[in-house]
C-alpha atoms as a PDB file:
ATOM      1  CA  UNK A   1      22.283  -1.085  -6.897  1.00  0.00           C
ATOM      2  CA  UNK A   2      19.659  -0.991  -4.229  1.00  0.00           C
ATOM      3  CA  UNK A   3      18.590  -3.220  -1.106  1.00  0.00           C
ATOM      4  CA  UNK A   4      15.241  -4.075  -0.211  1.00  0.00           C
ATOM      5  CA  UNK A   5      13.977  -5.837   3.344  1.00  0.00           C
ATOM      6  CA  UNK A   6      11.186  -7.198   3.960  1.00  0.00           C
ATOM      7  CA  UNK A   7       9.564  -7.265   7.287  1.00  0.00           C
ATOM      8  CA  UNK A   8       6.754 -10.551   6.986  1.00  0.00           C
ATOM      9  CA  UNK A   9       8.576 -12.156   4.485  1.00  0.00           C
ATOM     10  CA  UNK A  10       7.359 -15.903   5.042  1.00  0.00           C
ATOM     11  CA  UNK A  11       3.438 -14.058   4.792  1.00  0.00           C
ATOM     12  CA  UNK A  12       1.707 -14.545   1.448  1.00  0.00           C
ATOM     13  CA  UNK A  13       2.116 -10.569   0.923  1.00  0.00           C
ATOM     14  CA  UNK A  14       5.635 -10.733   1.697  1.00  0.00           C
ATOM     15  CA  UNK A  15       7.054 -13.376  -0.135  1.00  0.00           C
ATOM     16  CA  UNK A  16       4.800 -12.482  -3.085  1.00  0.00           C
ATOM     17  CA  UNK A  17       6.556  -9.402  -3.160  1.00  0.00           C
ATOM     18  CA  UNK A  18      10.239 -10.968  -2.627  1.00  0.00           C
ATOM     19  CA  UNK A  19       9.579 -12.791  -5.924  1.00  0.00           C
ATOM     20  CA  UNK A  20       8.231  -9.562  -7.821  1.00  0.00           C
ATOM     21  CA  UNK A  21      11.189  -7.384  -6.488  1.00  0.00           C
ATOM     22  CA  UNK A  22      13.793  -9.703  -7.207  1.00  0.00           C
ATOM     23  CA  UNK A  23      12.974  -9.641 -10.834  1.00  0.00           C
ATOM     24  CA  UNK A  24      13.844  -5.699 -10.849  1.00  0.00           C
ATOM     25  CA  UNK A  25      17.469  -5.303 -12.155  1.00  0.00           C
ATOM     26  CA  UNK A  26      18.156  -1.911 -10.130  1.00  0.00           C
ATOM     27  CA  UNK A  27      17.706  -4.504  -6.810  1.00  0.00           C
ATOM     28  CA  UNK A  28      20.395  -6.591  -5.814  1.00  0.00           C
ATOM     29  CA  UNK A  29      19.772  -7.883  -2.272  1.00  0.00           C
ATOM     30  CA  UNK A  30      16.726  -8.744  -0.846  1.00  0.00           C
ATOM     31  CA  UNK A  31      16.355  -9.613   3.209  1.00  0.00           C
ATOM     32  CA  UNK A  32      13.455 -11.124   4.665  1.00  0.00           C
ATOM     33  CA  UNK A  33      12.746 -10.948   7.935  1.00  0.00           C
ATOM     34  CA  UNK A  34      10.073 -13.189   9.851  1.00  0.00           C
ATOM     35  CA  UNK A  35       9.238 -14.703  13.223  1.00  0.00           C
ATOM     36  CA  UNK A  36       8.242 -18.356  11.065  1.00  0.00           C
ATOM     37  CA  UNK A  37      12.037 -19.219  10.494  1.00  0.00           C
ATOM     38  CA  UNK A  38      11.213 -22.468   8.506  1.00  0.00           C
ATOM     39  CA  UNK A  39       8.374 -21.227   6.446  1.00  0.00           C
ATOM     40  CA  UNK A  40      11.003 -18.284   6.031  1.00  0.00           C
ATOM     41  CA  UNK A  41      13.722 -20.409   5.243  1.00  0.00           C
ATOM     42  CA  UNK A  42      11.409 -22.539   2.603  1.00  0.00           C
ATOM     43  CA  UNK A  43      10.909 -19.216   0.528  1.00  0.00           C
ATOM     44  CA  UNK A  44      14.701 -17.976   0.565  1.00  0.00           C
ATOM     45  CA  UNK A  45      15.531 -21.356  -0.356  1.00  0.00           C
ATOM     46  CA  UNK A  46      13.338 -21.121  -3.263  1.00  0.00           C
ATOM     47  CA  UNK A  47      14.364 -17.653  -4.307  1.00  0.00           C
ATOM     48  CA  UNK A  48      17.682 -18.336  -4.235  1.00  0.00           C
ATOM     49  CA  UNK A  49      16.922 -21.006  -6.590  1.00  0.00           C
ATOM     50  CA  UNK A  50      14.761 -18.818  -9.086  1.00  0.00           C
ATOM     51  CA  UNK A  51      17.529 -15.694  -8.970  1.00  0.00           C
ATOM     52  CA  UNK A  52      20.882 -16.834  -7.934  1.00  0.00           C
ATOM     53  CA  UNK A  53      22.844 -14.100  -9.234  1.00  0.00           C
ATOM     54  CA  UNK A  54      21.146 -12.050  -6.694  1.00  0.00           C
ATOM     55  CA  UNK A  55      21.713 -11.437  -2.753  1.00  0.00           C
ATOM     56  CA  UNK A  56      18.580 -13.046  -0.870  1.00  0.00           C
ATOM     57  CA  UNK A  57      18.545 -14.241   2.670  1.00  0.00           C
ATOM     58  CA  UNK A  58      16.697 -14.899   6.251  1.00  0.00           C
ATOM     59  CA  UNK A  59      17.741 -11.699   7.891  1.00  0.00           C
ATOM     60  CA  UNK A  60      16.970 -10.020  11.133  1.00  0.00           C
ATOM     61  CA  UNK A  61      16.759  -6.565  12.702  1.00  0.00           C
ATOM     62  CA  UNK A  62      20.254  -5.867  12.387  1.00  0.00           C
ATOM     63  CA  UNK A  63      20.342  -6.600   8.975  1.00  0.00           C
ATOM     64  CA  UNK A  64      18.144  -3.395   7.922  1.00  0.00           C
ATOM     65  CA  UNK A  65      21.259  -1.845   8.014  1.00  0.00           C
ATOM     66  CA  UNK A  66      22.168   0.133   4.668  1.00  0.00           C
ATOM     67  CA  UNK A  67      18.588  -1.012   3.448  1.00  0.00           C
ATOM     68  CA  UNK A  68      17.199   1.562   0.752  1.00  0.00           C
ATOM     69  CA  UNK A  69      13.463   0.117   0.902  1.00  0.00           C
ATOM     70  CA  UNK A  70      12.136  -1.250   4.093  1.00  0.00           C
ATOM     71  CA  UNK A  71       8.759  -3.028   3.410  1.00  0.00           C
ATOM     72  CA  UNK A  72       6.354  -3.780   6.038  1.00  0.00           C
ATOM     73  CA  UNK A  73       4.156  -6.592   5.152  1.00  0.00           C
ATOM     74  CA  UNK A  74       3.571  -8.247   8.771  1.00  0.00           C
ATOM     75  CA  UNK A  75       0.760  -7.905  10.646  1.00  0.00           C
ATOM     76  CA  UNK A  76      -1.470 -10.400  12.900  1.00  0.00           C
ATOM     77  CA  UNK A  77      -2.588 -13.188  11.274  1.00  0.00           C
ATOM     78  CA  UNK A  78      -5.651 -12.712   8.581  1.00  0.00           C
ATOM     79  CA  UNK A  79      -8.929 -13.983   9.207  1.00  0.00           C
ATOM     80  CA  UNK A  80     -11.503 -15.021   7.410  1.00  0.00           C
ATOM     81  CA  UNK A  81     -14.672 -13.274   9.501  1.00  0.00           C
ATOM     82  CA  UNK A  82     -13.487  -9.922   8.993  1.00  0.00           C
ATOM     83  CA  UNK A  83     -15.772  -7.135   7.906  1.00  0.00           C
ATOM     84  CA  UNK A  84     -13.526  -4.134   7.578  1.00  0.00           C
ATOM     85  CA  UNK A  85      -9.146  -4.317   7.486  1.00  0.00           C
ATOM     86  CA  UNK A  86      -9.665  -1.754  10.769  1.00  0.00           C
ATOM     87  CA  UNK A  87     -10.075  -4.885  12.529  1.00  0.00           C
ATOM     88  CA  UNK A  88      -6.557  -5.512  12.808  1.00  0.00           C
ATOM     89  CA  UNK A  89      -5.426  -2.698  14.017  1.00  0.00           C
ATOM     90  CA  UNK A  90      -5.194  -3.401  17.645  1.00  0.00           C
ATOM     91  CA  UNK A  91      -2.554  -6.456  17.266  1.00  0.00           C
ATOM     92  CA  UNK A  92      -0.391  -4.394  14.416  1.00  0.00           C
ATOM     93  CA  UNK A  93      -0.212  -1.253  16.466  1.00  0.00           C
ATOM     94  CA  UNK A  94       2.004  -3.221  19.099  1.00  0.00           C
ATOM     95  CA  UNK A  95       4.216  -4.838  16.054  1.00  0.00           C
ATOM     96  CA  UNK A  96       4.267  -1.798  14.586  1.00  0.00           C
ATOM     97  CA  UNK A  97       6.145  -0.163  17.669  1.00  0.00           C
ATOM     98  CA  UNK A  98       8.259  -3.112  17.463  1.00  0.00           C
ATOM     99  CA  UNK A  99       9.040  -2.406  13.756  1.00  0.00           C
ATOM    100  CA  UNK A 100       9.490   1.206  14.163  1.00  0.00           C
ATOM    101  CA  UNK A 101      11.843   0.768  17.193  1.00  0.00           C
ATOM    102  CA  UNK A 102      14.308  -1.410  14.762  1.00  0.00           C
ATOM    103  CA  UNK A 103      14.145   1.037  11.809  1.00  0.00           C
ATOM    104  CA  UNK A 104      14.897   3.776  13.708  1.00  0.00           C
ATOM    105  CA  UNK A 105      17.997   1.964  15.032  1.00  0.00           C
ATOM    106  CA  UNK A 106      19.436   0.189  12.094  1.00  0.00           C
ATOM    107  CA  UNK A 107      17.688   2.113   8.907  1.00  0.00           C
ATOM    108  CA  UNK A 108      16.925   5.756  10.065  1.00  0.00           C
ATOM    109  CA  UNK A 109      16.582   6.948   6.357  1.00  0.00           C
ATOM    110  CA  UNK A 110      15.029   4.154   4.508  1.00  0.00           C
ATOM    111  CA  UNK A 111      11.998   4.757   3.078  1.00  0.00           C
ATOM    112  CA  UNK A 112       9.152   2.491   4.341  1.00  0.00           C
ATOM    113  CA  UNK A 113       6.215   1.352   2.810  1.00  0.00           C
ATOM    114  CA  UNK A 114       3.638   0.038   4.722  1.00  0.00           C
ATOM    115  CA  UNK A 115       1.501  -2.717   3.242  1.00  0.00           C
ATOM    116  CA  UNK A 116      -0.321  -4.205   6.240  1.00  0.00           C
ATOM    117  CA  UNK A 117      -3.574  -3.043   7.599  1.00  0.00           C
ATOM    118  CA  UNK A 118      -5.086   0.055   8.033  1.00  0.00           C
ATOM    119  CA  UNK A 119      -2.780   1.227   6.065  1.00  0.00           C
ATOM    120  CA  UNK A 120      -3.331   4.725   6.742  1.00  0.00           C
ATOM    121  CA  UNK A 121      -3.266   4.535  10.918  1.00  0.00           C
ATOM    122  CA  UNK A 122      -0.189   2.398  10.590  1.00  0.00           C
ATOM    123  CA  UNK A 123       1.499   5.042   8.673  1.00  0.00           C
ATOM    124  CA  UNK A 124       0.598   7.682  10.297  1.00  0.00           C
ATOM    125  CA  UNK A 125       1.581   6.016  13.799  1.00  0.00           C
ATOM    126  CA  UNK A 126       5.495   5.666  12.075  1.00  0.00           C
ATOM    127  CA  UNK A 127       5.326   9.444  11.911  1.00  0.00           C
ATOM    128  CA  UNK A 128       3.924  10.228  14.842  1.00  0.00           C
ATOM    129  CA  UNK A 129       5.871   7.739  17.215  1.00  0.00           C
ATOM    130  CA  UNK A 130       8.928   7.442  15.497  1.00  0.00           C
ATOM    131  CA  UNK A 131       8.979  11.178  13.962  1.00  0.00           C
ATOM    132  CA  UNK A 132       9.977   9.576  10.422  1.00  0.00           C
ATOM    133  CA  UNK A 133       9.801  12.491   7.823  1.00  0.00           C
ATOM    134  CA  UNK A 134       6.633  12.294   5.359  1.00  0.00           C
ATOM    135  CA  UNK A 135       8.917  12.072   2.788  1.00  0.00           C
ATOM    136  CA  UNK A 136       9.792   8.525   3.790  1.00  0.00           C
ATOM    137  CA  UNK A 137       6.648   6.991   4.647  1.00  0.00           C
ATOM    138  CA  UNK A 138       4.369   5.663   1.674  1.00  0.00           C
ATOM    139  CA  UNK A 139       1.213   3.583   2.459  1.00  0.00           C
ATOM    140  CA  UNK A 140       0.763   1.355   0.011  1.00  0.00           C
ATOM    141  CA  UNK A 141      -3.234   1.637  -1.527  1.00  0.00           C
ATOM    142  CA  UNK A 142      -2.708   0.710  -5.157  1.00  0.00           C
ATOM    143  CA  UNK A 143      -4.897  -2.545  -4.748  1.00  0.00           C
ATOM    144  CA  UNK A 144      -8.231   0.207  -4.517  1.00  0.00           C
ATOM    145  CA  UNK A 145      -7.007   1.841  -7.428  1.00  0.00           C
ATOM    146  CA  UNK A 146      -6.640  -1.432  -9.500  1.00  0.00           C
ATOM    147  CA  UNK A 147     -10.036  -2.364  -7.959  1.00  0.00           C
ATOM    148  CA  UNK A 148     -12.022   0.409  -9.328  1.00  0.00           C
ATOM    149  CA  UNK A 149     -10.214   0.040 -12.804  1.00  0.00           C
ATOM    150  CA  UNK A 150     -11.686  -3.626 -12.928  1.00  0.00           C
ATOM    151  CA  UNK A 151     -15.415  -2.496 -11.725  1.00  0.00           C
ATOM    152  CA  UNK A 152     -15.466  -0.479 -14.162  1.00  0.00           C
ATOM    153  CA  UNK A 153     -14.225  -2.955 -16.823  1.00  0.00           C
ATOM    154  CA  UNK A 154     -17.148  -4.969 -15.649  1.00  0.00           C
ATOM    155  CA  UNK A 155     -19.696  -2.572 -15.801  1.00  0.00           C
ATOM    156  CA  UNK A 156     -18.902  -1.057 -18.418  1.00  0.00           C
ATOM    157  CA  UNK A 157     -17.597  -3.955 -21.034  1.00  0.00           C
ATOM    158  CA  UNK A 158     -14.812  -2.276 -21.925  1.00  0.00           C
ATOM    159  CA  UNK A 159     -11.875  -3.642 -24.237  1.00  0.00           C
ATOM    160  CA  UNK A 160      -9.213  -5.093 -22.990  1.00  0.00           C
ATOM    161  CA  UNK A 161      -7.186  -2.941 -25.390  1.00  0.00           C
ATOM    162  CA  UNK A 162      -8.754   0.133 -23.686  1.00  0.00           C
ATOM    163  CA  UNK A 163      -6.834   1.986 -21.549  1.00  0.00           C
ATOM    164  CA  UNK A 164      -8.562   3.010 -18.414  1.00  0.00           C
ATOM    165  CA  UNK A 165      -7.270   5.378 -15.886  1.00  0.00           C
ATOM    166  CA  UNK A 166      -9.006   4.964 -12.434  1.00  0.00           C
ATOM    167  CA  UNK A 167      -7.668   6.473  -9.201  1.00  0.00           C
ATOM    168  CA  UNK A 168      -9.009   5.682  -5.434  1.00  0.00           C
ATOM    169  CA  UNK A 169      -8.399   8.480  -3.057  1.00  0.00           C
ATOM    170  CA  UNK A 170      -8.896   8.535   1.236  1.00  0.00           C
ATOM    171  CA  UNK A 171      -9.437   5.632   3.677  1.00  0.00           C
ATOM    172  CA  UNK A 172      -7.771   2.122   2.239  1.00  0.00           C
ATOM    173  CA  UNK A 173     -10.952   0.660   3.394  1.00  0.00           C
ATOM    174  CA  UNK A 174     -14.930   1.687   3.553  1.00  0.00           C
ATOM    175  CA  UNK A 175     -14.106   5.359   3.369  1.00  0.00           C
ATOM    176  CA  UNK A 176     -12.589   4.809   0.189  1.00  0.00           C
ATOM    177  CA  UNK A 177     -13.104   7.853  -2.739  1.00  0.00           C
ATOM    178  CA  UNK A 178     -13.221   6.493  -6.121  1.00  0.00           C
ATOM    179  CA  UNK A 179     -12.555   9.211  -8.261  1.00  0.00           C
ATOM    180  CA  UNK A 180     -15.068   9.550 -11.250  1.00  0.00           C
ATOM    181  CA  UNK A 181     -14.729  12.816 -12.027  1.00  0.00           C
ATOM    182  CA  UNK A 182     -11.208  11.845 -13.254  1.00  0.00           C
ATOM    183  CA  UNK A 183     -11.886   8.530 -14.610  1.00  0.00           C
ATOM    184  CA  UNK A 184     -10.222   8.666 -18.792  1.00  0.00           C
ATOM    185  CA  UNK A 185     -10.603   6.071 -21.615  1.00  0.00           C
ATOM    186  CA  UNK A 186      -7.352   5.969 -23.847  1.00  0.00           C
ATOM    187  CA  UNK A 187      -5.977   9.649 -22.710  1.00  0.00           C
ATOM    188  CA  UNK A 188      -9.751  11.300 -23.099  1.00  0.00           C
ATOM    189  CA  UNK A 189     -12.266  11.797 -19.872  1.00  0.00           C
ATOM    190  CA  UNK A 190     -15.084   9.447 -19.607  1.00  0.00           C
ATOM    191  CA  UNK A 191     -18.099  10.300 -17.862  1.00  0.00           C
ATOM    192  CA  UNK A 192     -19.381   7.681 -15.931  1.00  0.00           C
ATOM    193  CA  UNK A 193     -23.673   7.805 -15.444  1.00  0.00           C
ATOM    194  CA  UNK A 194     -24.843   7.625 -11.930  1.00  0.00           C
ATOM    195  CA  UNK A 195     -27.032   4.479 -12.728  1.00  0.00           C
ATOM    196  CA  UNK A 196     -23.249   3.249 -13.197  1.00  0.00           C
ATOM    197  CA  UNK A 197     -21.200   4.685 -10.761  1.00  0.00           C
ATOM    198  CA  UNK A 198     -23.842   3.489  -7.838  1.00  0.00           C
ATOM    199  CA  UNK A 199     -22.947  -0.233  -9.707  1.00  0.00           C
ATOM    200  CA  UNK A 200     -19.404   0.214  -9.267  1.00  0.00           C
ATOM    201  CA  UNK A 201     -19.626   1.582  -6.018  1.00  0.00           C
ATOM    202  CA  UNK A 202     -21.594  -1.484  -4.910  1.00  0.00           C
ATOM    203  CA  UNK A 203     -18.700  -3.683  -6.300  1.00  0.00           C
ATOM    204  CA  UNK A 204     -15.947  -1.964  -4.834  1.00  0.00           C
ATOM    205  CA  UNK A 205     -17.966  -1.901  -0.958  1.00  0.00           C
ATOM    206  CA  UNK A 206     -18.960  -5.552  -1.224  1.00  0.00           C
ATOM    207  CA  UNK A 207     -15.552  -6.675  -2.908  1.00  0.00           C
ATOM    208  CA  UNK A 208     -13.561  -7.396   0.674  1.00  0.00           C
ATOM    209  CA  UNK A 209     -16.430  -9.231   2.577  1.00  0.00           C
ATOM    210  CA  UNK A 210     -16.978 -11.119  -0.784  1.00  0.00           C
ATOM    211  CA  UNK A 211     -12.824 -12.148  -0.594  1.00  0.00           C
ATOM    212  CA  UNK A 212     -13.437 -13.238   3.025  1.00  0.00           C
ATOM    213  CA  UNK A 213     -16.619 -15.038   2.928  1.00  0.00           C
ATOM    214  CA  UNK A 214     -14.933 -17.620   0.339  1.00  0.00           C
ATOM    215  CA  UNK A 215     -13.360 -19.240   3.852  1.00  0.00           C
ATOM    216  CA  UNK A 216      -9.739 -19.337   2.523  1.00  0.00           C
ATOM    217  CA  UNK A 217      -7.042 -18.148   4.722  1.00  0.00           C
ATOM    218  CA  UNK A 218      -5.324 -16.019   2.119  1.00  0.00           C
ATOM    219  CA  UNK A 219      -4.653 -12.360   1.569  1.00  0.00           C
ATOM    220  CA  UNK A 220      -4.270 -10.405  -1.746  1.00  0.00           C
ATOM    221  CA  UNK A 221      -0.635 -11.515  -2.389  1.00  0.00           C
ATOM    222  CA  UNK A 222      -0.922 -11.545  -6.158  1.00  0.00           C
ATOM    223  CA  UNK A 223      -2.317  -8.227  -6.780  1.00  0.00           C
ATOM    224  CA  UNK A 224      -0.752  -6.632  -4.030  1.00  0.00           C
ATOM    225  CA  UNK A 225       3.253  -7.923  -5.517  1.00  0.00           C
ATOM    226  CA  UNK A 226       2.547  -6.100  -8.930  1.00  0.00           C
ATOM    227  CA  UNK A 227       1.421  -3.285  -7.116  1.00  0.00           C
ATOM    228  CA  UNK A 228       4.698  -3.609  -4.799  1.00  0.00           C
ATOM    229  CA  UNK A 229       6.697  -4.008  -8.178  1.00  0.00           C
ATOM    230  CA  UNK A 230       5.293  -0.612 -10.088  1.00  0.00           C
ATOM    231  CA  UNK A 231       5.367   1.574  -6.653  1.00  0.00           C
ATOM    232  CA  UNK A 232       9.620   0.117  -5.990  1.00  0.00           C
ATOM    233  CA  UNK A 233      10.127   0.994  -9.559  1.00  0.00           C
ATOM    234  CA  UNK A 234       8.841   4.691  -8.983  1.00  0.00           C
ATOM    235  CA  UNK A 235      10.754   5.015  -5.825  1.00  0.00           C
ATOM    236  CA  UNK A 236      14.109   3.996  -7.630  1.00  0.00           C
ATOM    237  CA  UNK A 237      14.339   6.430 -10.288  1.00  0.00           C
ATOM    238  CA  UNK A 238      15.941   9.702 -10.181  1.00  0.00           C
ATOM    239  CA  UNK A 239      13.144  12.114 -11.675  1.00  0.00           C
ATOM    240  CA  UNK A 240       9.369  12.203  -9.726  1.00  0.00           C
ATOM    241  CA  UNK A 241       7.081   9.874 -10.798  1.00  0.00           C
ATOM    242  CA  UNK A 242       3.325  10.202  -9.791  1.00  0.00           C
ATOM    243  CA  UNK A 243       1.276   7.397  -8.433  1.00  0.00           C
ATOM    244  CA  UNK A 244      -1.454   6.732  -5.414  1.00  0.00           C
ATOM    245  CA  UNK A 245      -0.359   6.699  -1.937  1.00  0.00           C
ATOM    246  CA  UNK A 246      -1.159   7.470   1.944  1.00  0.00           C
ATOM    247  CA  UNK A 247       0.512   9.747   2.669  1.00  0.00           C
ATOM    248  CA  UNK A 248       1.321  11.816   5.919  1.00  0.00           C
ATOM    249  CA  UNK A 249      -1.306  15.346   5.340  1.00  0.00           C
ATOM    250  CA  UNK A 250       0.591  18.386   6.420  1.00  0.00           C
ATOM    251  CA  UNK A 251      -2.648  21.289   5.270  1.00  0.00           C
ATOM    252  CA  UNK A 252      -3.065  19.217   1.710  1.00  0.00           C
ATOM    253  CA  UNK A 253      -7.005  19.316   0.947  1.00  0.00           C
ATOM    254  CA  UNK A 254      -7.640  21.443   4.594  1.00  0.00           C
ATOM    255  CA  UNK A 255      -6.640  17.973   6.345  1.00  0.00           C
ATOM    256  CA  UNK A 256      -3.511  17.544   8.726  1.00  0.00           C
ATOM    257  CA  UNK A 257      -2.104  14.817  11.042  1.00  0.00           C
ATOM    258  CA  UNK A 258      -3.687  12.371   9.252  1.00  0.00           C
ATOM    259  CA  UNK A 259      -3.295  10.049   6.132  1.00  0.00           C
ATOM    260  CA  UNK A 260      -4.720   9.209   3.593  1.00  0.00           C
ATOM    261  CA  UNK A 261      -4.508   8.043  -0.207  1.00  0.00           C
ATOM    262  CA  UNK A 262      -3.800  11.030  -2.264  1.00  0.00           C
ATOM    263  CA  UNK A 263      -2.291  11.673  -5.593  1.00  0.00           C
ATOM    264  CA  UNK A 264       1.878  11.803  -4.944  1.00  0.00           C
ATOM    265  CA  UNK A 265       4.843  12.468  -6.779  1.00  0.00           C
ATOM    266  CA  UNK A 266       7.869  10.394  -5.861  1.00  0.00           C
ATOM    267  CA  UNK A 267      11.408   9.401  -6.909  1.00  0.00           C
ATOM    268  CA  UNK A 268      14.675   8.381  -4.604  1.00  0.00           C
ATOM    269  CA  UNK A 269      14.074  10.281  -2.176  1.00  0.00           C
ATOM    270  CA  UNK A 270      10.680   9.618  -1.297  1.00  0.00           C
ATOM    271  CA  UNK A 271       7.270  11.650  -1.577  1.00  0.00           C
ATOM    272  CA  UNK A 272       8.142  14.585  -3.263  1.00  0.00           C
ATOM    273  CA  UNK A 273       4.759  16.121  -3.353  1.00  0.00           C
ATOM    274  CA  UNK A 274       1.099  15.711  -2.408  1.00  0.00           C
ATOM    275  CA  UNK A 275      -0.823  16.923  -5.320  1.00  0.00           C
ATOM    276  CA  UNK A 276      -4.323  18.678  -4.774  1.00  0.00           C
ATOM    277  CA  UNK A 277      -6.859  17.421  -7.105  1.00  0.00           C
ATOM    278  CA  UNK A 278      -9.946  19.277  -8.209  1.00  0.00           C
ATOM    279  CA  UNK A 279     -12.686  17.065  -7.125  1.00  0.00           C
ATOM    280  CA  UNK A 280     -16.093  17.153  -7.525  1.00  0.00           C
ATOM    281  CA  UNK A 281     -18.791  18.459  -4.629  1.00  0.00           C
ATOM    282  CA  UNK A 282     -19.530  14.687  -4.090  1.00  0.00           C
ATOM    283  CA  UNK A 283     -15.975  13.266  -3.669  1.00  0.00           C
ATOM    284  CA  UNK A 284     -15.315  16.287  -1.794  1.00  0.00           C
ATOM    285  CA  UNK A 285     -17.534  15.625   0.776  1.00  0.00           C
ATOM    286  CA  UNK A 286     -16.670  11.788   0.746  1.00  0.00           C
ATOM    287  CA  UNK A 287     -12.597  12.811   1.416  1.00  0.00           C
ATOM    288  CA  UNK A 288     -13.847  14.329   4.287  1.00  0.00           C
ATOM    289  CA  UNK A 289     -15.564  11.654   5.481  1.00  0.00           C
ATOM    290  CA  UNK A 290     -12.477   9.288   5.117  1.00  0.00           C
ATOM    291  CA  UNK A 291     -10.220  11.753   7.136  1.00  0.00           C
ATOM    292  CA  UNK A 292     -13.141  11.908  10.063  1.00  0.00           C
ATOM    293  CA  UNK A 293     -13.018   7.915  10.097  1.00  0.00           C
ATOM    294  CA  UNK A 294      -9.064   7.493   9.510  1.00  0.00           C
ATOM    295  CA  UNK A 295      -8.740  10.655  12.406  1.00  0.00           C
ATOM    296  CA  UNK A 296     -11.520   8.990  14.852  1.00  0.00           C
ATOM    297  CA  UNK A 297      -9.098   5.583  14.386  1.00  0.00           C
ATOM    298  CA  UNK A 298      -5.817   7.793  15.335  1.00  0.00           C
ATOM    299  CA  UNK A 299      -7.675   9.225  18.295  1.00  0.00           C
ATOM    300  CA  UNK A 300      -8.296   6.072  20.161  1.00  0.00           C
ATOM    301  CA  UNK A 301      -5.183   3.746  18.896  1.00  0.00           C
ATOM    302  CA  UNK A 302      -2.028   6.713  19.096  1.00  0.00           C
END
């Protein structure tokens, strides 16, 4: 059986997450970790009630020990004037070296996922600070990926018994690539018109200041848990499974000591692989542009 712990578990993110991991039968024991004790306390409580054959708990750095999964879900509190998720990178770079400090200590071969924003500095700071191997360090970007697949649902009117494949590459955040050239409808490639595409794109860039602007202090806990819940279940079985990720660039698409979102294959043990996609001229050109604003961040914050 596995352990998971959570770092921000009393957060909307985190304690979405608790619920949707707890429901996974491979995971047995669940820690949350949080500086709001009661709020903290309030969710175990609750947990406990809604699996009680399972091992969940307020925990605290010393209780990452022998923890398979360490997710990171804390971060500075979210606000509801923000333009772009790089906004809160100068409060989670200092919890971030608190974070790291613990894992290193207590959980030196966990593999962490990092769901708290900018994803892909945070991630890359773990490696760079802490020297955690690529292999353990998976930025969670699945919400851009799920984000496209529902533009284009829109757009496009599609049935909700089609099956749409729709993957996000680069920055989690304005540099993001949506992939068209790769877009498929039940198995088969669709091509998507530019009258479209620009459509989609304009959803997908207004989408987050949209979120905001509705003045409630709430993150994307909902979306962000099933995403949680289908990434854990690809990191717990035995053969690779491929998904969407940041992950640490080591040459991958001419780019290194970056990272960035970028087709993976994973299992147990991690990223197994960085997989190098054919893209077109276009989303070429964009990738590069995401590594230029994701390296510009790392300059100037690590």
């Amino acid at each position: 059986m596995n352990k998971v712990t959570i770092i921000g578990g009393a957060g909307t993110l985190g304690s979405a997450c608790a619920f949707q991991l707890a429901a996974h039968p491979a995971i047995d024991e669940i820690g949350l970790i949080d500086v709001n004790k009661n709020l903290l306390d309030n969710h175990v409580m609750d947990l406990q009630n809604a699996y009680p054959h399972k091992e969940i708990y307020r925990g605290d750095n010393q209780n990452l020990e022998n923890t398979d999964i360490v997710l990171i879900t804390a971060g500075i509190p979210n606000r509801n004037n923000v333009q772009s998720r790089q906004e809160f990178l100068d409060g989670n770079i200092q919890l971030f070296r608190e974070f790291g400090t613990s894992i290193k200590k207590y959980a030196p071969e966990a593999l962490i996922i990092t769901a708290s924003n900018p994803v892909d500095v945070l991630n890359y700071y773990l490696h760079e600070a802490f020297h955690f191997s690529r292999r353990q360090l998976i930025g969670y970007t699945l919400n851009d990926s799920f984000r496209f697949e529902w533009a284009i649902r829109r757009v496009l009117s599609f049935s909700r018994h089609d099956y749409i494949e729709a993957s996000v590459l680069g920055e989690h955040g304005d540099a993001q690539v949506p992939v068209f050239s790769r877009v498929k409808r039940n198995n088969e490639p669709f091509s998507v018109d530019a009258f479209d595409q620009q459509k989609i794109r304009q959803m997908l860039q207004t989408w987050f200041q949209d979120f905001n602007q509705l003045n409630v202090n709430r993150t994307t806990g909902w979306t962000t848990a099933y995403g949680i819940g289908v990434l854990v279940d690809k990191l717990l079985q035995d053969n690779g499974q491929d998904t969407i990720a940041s992950s640490v660039l080591q040459g991958e698409y001419g780019v290194s000591h970056v990272s960035l979102g970028v087709p993976v294959t994973v299992n147990k043990q991690g990223i197994q692989q960085v997989h190098e996609w054919m893209l077109s001229s276009e989303e070429a050109e964009r990738f590069q542009r995401a590594k230029d604003a994701v390296a510009s961040l790392i300059r100037n914050y690590i």
